[in-house]
C-alpha atoms as a PDB file:
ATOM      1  CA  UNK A   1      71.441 208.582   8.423  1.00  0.00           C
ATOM      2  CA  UNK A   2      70.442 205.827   6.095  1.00  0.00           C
ATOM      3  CA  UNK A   3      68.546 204.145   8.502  1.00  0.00           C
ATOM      4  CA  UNK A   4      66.787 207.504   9.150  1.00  0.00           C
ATOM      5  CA  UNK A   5      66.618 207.703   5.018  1.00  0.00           C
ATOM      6  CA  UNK A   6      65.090 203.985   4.463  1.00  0.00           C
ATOM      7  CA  UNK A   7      63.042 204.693   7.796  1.00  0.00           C
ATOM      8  CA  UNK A   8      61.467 207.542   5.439  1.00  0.00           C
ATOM      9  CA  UNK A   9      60.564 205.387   2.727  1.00  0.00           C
ATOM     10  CA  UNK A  10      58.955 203.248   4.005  1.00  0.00           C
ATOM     11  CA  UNK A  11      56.889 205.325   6.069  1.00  0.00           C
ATOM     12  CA  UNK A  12      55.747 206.587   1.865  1.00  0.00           C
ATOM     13  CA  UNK A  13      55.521 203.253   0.704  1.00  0.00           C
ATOM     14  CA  UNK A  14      53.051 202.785   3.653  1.00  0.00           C
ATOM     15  CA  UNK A  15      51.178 206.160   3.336  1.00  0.00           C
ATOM     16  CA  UNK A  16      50.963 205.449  -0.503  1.00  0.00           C
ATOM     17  CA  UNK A  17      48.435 202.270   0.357  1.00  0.00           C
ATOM     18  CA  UNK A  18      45.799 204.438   1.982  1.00  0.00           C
ATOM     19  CA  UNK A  19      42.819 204.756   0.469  1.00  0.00           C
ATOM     20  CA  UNK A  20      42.312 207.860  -1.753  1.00  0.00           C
ATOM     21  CA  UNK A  21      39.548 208.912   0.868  1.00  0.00           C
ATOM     22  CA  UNK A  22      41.891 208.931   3.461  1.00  0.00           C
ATOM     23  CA  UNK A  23      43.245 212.410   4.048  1.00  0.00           C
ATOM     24  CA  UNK A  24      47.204 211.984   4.864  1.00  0.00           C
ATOM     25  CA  UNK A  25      49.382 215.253   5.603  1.00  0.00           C
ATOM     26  CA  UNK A  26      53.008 214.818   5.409  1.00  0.00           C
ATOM     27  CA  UNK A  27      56.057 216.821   4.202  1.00  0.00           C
ATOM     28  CA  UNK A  28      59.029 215.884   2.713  1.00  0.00           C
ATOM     29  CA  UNK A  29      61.953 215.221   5.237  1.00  0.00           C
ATOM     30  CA  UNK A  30      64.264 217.780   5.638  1.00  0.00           C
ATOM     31  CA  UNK A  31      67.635 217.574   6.798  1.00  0.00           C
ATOM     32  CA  UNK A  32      68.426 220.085   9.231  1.00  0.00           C
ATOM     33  CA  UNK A  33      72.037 221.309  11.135  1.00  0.00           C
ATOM     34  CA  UNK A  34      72.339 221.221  14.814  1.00  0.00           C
ATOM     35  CA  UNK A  35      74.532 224.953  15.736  1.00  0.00           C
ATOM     36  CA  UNK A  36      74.859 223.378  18.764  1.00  0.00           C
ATOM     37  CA  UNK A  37      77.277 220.359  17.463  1.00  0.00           C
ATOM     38  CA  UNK A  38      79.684 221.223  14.777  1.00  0.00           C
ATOM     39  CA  UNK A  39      78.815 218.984  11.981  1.00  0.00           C
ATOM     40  CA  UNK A  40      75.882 217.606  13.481  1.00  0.00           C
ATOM     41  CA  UNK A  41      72.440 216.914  11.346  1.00  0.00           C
ATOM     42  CA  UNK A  42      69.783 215.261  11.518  1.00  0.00           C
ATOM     43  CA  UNK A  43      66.036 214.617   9.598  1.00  0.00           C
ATOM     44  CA  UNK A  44      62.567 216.704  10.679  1.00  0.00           C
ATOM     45  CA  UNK A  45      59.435 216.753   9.209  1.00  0.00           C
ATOM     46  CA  UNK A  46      55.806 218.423   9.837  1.00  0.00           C
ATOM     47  CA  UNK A  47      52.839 216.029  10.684  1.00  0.00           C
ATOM     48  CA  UNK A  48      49.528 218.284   9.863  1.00  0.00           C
ATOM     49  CA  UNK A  49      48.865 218.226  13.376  1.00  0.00           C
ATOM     50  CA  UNK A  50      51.710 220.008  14.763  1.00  0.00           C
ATOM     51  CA  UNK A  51      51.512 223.978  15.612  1.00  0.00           C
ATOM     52  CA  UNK A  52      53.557 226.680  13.872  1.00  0.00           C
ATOM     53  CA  UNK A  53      57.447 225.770  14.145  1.00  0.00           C
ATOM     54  CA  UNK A  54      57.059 222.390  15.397  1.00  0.00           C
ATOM     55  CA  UNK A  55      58.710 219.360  13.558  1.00  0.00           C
ATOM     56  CA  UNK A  56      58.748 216.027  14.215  1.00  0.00           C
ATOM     57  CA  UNK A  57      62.067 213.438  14.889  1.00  0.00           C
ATOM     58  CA  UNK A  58      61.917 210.252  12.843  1.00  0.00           C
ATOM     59  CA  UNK A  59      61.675 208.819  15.797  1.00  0.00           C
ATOM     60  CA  UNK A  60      58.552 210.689  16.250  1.00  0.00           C
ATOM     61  CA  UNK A  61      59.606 213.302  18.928  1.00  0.00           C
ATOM     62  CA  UNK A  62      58.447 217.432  19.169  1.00  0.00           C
ATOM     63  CA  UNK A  63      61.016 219.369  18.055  1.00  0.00           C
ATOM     64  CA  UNK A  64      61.982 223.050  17.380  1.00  0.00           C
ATOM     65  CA  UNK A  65      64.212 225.761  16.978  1.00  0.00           C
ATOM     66  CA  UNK A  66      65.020 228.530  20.163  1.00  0.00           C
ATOM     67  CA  UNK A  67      65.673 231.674  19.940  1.00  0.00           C
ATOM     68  CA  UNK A  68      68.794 230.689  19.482  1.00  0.00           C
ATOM     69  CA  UNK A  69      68.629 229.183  16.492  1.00  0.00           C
ATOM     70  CA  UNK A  70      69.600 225.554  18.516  1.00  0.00           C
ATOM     71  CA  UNK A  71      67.102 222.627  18.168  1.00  0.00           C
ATOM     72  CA  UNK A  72      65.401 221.288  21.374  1.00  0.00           C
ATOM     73  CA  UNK A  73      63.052 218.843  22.498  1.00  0.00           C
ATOM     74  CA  UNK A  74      59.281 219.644  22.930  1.00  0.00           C
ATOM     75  CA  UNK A  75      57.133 217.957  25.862  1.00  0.00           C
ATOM     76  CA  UNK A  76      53.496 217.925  27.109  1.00  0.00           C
ATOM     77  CA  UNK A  77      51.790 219.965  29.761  1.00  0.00           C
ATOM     78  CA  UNK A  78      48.355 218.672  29.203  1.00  0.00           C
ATOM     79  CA  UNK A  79      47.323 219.477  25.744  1.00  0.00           C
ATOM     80  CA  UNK A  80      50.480 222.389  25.480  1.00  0.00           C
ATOM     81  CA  UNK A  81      53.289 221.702  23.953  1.00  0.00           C
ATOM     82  CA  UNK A  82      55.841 223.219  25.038  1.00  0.00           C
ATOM     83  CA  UNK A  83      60.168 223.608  24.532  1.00  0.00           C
ATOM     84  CA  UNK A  84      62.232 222.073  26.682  1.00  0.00           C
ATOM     85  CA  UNK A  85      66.411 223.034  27.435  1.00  0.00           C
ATOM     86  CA  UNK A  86      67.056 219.079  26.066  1.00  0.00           C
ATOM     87  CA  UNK A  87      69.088 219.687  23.268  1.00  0.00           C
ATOM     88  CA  UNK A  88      68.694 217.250  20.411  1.00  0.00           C
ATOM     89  CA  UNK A  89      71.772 215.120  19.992  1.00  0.00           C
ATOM     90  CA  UNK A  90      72.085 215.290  23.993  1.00  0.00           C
ATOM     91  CA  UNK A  91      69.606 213.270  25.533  1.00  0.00           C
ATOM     92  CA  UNK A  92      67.963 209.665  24.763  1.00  0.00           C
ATOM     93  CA  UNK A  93      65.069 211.684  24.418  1.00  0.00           C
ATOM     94  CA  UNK A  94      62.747 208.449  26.064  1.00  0.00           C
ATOM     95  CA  UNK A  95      65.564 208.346  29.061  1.00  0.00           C
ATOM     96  CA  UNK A  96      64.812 211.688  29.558  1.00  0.00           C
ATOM     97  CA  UNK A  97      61.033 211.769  30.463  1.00  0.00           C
ATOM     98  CA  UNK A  98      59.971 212.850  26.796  1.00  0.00           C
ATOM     99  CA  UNK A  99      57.343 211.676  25.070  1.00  0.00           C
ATOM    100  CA  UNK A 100      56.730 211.487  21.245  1.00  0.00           C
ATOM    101  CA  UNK A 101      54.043 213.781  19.787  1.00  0.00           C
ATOM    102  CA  UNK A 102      50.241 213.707  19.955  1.00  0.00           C
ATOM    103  CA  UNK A 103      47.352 214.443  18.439  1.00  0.00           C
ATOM    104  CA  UNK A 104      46.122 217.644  18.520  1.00  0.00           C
ATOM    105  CA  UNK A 105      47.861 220.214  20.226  1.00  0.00           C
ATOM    106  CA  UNK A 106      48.430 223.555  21.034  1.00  0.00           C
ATOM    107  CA  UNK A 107      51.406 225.625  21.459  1.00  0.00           C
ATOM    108  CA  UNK A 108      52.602 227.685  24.608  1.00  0.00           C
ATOM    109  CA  UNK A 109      53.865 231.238  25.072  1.00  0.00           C
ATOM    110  CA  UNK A 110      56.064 229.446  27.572  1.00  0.00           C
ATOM    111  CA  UNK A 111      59.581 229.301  26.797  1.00  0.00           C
ATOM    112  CA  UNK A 112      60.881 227.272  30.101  1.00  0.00           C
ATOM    113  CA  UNK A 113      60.035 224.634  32.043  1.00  0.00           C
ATOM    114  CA  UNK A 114      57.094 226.287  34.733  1.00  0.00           C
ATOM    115  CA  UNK A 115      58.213 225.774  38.031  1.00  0.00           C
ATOM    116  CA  UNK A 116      55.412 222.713  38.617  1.00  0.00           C
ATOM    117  CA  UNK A 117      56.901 220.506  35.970  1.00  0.00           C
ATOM    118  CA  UNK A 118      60.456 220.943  36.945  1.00  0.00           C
ATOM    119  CA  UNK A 119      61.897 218.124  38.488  1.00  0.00           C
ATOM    120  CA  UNK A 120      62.963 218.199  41.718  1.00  0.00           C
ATOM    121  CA  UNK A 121      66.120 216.855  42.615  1.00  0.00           C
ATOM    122  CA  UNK A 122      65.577 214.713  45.699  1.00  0.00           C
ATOM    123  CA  UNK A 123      62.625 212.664  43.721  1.00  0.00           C
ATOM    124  CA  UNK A 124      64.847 212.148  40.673  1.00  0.00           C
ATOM    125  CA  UNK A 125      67.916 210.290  42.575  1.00  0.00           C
ATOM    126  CA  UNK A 126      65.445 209.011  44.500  1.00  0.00           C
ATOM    127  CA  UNK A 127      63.597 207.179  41.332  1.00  0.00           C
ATOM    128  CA  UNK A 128      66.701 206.421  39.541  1.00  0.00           C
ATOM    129  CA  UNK A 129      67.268 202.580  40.914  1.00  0.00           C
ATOM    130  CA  UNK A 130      70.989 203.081  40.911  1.00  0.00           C
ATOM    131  CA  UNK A 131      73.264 201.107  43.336  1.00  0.00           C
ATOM    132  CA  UNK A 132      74.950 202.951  45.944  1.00  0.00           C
ATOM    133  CA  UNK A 133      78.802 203.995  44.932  1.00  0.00           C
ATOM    134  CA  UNK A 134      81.494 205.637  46.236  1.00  0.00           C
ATOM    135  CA  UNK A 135      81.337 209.009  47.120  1.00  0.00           C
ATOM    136  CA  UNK A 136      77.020 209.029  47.077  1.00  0.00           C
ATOM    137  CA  UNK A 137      74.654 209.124  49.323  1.00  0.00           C
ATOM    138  CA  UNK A 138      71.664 206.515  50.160  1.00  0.00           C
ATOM    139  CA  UNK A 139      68.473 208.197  52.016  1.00  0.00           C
ATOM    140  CA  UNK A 140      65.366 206.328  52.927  1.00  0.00           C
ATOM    141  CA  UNK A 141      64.746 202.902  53.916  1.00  0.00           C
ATOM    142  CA  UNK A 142      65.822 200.326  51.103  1.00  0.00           C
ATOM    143  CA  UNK A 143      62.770 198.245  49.804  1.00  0.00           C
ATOM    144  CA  UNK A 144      63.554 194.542  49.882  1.00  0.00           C
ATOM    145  CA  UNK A 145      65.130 193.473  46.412  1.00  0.00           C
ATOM    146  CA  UNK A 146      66.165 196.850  45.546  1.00  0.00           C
ATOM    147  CA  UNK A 147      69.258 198.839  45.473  1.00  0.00           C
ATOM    148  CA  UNK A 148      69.698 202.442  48.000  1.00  0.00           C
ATOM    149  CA  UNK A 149      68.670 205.398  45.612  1.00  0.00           C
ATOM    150  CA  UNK A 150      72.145 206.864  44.506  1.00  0.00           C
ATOM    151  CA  UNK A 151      72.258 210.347  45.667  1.00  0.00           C
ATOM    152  CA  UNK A 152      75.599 211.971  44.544  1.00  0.00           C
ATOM    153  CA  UNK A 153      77.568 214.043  46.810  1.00  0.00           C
ATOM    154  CA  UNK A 154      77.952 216.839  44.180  1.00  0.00           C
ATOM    155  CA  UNK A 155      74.086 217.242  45.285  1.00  0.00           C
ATOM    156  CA  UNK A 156      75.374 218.316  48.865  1.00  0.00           C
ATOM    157  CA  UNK A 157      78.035 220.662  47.870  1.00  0.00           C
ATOM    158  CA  UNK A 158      77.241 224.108  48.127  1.00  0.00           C
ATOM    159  CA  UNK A 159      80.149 225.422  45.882  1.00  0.00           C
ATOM    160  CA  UNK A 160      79.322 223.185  43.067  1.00  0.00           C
ATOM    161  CA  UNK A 161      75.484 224.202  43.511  1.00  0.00           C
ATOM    162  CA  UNK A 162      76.629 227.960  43.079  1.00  0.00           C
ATOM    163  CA  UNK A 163      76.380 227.352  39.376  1.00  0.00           C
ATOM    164  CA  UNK A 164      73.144 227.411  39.398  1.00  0.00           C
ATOM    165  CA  UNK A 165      72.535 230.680  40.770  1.00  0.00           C
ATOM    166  CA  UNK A 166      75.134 231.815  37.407  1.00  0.00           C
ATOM    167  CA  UNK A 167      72.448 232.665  35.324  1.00  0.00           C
ATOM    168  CA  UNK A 168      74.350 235.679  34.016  1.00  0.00           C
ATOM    169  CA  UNK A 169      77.412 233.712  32.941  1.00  0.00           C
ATOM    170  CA  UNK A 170      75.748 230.154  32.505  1.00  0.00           C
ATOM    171  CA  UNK A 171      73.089 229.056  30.166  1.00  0.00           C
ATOM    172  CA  UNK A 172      74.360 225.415  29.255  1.00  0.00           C
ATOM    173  CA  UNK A 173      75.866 222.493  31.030  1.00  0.00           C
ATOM    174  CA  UNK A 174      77.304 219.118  29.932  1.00  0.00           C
ATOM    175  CA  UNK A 175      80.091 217.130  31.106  1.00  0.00           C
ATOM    176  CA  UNK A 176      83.702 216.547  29.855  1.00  0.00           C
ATOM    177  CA  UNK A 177      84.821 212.603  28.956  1.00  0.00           C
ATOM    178  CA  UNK A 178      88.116 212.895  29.204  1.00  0.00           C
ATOM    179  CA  UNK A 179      89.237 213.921  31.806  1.00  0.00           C
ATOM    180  CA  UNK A 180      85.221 213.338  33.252  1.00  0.00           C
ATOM    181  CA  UNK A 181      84.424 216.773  34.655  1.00  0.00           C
ATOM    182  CA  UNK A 182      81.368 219.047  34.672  1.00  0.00           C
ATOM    183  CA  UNK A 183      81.532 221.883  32.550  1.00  0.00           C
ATOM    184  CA  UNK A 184      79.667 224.995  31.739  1.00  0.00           C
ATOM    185  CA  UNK A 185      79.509 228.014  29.771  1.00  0.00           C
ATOM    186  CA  UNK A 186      77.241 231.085  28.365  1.00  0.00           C
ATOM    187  CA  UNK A 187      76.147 231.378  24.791  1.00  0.00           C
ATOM    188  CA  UNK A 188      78.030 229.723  21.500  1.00  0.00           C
ATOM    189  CA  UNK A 189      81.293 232.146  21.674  1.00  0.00           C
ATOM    190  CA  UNK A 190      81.871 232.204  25.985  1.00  0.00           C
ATOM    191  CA  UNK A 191      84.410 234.374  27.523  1.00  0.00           C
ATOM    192  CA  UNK A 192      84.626 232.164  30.011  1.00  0.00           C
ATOM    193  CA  UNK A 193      84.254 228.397  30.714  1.00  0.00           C
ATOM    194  CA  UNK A 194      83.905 226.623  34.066  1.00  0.00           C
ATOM    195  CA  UNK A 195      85.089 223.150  34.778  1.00  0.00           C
ATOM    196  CA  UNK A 196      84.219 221.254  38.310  1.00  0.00           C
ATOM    197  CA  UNK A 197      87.704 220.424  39.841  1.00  0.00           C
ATOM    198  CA  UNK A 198      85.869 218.373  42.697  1.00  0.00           C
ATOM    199  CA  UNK A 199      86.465 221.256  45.033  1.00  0.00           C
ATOM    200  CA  UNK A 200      85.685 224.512  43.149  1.00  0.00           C
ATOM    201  CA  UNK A 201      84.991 226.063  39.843  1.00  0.00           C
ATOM    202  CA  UNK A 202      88.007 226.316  37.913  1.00  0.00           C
ATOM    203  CA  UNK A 203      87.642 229.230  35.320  1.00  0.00           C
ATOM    204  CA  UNK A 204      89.394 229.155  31.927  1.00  0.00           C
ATOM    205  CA  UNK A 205      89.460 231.981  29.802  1.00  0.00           C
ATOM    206  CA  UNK A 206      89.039 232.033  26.082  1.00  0.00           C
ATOM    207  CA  UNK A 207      90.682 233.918  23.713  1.00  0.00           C
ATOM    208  CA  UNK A 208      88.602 236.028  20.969  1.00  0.00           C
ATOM    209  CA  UNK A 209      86.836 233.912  18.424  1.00  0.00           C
ATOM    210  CA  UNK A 210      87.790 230.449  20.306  1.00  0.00           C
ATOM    211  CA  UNK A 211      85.248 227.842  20.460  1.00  0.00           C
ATOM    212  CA  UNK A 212      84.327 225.823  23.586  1.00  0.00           C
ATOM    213  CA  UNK A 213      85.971 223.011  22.305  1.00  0.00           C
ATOM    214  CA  UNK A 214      88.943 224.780  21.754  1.00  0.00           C
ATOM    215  CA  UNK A 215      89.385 226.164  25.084  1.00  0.00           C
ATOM    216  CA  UNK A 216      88.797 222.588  26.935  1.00  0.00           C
ATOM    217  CA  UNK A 217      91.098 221.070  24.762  1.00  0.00           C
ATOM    218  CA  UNK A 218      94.211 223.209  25.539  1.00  0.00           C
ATOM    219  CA  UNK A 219      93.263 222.969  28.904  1.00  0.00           C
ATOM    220  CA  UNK A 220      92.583 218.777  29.366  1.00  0.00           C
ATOM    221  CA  UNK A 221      96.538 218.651  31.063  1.00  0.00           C
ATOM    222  CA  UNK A 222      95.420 221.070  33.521  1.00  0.00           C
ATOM    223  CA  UNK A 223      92.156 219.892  34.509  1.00  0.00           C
ATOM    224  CA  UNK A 224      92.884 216.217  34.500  1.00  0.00           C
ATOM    225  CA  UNK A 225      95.403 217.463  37.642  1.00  0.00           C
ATOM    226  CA  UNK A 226      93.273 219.750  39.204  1.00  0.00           C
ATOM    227  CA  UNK A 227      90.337 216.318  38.865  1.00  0.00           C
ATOM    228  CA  UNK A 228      93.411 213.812  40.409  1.00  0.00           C
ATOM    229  CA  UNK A 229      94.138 216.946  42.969  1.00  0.00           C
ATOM    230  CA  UNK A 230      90.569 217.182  44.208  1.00  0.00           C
ATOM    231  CA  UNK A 231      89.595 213.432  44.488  1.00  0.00           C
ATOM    232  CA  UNK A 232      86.679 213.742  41.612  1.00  0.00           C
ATOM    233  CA  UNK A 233      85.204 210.910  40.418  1.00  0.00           C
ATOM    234  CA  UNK A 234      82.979 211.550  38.153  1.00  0.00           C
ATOM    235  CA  UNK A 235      80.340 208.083  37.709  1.00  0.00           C
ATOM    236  CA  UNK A 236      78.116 207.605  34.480  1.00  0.00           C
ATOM    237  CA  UNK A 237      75.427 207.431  36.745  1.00  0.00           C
ATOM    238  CA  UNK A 238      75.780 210.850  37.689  1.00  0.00           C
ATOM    239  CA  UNK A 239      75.067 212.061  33.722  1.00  0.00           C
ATOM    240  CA  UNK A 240      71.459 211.495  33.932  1.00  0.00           C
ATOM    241  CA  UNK A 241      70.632 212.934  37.093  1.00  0.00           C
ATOM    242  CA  UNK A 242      72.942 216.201  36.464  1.00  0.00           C
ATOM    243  CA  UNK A 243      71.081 215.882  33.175  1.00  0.00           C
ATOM    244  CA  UNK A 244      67.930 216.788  35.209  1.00  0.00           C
ATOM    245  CA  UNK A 245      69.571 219.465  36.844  1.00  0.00           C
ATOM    246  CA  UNK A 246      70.298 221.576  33.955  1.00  0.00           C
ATOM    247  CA  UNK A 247      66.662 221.401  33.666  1.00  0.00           C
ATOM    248  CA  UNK A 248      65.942 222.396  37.097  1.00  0.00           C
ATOM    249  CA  UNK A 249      68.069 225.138  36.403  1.00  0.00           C
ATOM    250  CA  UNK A 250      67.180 226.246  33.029  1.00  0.00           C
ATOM    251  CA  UNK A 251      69.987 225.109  31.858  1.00  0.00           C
ATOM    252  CA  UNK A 252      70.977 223.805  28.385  1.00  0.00           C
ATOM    253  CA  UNK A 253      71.982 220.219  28.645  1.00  0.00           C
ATOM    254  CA  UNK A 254      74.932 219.813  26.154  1.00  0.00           C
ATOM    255  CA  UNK A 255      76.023 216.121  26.733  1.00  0.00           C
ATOM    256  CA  UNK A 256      78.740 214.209  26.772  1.00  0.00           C
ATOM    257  CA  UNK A 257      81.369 216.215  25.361  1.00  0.00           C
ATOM    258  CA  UNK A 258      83.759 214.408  23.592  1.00  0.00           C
ATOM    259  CA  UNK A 259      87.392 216.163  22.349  1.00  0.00           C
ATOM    260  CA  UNK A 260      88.547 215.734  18.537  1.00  0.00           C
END
């Protein structure tokens, strides 16, 4: 945060040398809480240019609140912006295809991603460049100097793809660290969280007023057996592209989840 802080004023100390001709719009920082991550916060501020409920990242990026009250990323259709299920603190926001905000633009009844900008699977692990590992798939012929396209095998399964078609029980995805499983889950307070064993969805039940958190961590014994039971091996190359999933999805990408 005090990078973010001294990023701020110098950004002032720079705006202050512009001529008094100049016309320069900009707000003070704020420092805003992320529902989505217990303790989490982070700066936004309002270039002129930005539509009704739009902020800015320091680091320059669209960003604004859901109906949920959780912050997201913004991207570009053309001159629209529009929201994105990248929730900020889960994504390298320039790893995941977003781009930092432009000049004059105009905001979209859209609240998902329309079904020509979505991503489709095949031509993400296709473009990702990752060496072939264990368990994954290579497709296509291999260009000289350049490593197969990783293609998971989790992409193949049809009972780990079900949880996409969850939409009533499902609205955000992110992936355990410890033991490294896929996870998922509806809404802040879930009844019910899922957890990729490497052969089904194991369902864990949580108790009234429990968090998320809470739940996985009195279960981490049990799934780390079910995970050494079922063979999964979970690679960091697969966060990225099930990244892009959740988006194919409409999905809420949560990150890496990390236990206290």
């Amino acid at each position: 945060m005090r990078t973010m802080a001294k990023g701020f004023v110098l950004l002032f100390l720079f705006l202050g040398a512009v001529p008094a001709s100049a016309k320069v719009y900009v707000a003070e920082p704020l420092l805003v809480p992320q529902p989505a991550y217990a303790g989490m916060r982070f700066y936004v501020y309002k270039p002129y240019n930005l539509p009704k409920d739009w902020y800015a990242t320091f680091d320059g990026y669209p960003v604004m609140k859901n109906k949920d009250g959780v912050w997201v990323y913004g991207t570009y259709h053309g001159p629209n912006l529009t929201p994105t299920h990248y929730i900020v603190g889960s994504v390298v926001p320039s790893m995941a295809g977003l781009s930092p905000y432009i000049g004059s633009v105009q905001i979209s009844s859209v609240t998902s991603l329309p079904e020509s900008a979505r991503v489709q699977p095949q031509a993400v692990r296709q473009a990702s460049g990752v060496g072939a590992l264990p368990g994954s798939v290579s497709v296509g012929p291999v260009p000289p100097g350049r490593s197969p396209a990783y293609m998971p095998d989790w992409l193949f399964n049809d009972r780990f793809l079900l949880l996409g078609r969850w939409k009533q029980s499902v609205d955000r995805i992110g992936v355990l660290t410890r033991p490294a499983v896929p996870v998922a889950w509806k809404g802040r307070s879930p009844k019910v969280i899922y957890a990729w064993t490497g052969h089904e969805w194991y369902q864990m039940t949580a108790r009234e007023g429990e968090r998320p958190a809470d739940v996985l961590k009195n279960h981490v014994y049990t799934l780390t057996r079910l995970a050494r039971r079922g063979g999964l091996t979970w690679y960091e190359a697969d966060i990225p592209l099930f990244s892009q999933q959740a988006a194919v999805w409409g999905y809420y990408w949560m990150g890496e989840i990390q236990l206290p």
